[in-house]
Protein backbone atom coordinates (compact mmCIF):
# COMPACT_ATOMS: atom_id res chain seq x y z
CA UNK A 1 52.01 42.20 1.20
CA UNK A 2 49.61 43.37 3.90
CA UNK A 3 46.61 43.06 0.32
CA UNK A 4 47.74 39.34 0.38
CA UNK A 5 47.27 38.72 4.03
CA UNK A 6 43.73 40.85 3.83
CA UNK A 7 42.44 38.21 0.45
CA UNK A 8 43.93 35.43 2.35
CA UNK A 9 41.59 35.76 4.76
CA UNK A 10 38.83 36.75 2.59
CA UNK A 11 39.09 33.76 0.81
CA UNK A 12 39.60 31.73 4.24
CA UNK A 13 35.52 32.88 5.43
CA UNK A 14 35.03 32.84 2.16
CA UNK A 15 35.35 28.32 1.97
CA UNK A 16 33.95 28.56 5.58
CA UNK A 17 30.55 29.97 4.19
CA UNK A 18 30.89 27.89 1.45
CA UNK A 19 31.07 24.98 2.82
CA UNK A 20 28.28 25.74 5.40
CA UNK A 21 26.21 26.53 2.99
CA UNK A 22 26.44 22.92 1.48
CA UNK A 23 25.21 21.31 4.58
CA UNK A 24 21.74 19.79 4.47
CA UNK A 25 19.57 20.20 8.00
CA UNK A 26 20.88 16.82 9.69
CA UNK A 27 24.51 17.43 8.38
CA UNK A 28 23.77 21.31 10.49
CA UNK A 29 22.62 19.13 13.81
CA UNK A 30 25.62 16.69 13.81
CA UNK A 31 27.82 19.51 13.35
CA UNK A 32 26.12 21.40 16.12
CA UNK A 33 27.50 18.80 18.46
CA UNK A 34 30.83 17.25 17.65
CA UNK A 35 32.74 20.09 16.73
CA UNK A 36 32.38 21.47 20.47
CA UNK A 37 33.11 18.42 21.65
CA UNK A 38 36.33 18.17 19.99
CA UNK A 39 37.58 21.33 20.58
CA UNK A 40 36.26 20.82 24.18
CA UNK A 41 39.00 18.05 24.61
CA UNK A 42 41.56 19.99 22.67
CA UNK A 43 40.97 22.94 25.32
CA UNK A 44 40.57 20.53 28.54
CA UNK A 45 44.63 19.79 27.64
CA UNK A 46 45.46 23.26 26.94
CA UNK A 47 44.05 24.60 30.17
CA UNK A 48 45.15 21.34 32.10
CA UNK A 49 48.89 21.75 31.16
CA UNK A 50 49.26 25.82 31.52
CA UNK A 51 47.78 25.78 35.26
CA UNK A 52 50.73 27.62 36.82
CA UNK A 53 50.22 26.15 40.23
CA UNK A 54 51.52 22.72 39.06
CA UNK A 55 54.61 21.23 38.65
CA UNK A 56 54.12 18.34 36.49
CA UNK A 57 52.89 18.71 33.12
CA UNK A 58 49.26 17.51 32.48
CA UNK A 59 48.52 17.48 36.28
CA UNK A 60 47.20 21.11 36.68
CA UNK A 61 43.47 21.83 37.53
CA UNK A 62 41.92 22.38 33.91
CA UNK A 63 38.46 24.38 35.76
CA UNK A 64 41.20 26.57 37.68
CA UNK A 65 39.57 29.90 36.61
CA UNK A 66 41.56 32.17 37.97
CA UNK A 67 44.60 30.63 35.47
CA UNK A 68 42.86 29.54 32.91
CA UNK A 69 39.99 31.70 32.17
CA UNK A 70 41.71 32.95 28.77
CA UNK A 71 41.65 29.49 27.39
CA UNK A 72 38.24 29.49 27.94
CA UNK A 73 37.12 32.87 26.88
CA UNK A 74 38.76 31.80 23.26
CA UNK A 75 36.99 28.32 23.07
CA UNK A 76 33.44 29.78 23.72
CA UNK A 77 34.12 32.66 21.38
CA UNK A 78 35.52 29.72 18.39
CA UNK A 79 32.11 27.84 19.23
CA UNK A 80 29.87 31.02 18.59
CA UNK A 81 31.64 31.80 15.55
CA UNK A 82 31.41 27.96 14.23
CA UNK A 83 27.63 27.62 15.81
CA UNK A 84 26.10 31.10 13.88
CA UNK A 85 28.18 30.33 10.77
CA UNK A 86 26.08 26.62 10.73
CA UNK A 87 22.76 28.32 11.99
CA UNK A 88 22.53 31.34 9.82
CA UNK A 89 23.23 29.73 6.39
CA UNK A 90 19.79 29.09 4.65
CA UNK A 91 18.26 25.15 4.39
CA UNK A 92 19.62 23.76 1.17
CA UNK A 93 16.82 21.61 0.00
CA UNK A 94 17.76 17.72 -1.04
């Protein structure tokens, strides 16, 4: 079982590269920019709703670092990851 899980996720960076690689250099600048933007929004909630300090879900102080510096930490190490694997695959030429 644990051979499955290790191909599984083989085959997971595997698509990622893949798929990267198939971008052409304007496809590479739009994807530069709305993929941290989305996941920007998707974080803004996560850290927004686990502030401890709060009460009432969704009113907690999203920039709160001292509560919410995890949720950070993992969305600028998810934009790395997703900005090298865009900016170190090769031009494909049209």
């Amino acid at each position: 079982m644990e051979e499955n899980k290790s191909n599984s996720s083989v085959d997971v960076m595997k698509r990622i590269d893949d798929f990267f690689k198939k971008l052409n250099p304007v496809e590479k600048k739009v994807a530069t920019f709305i993929p941290p933007i989305i996941l920007f929004i998707v974080f803004y909630k996560l850290a927004e709703s686990y502030d401890e300090e709060r009460f009432w879900p969704g009113s907690g102080d999203a920039f709160d670092m001292a509560d919410t510096w995890w949720v950070w930490i993992i969305y600028l190490l998810i934009i790395g990851f997703l900005l090298l694997k865009i900016h170190n695959q090769p031009d494909t030429k049209s």
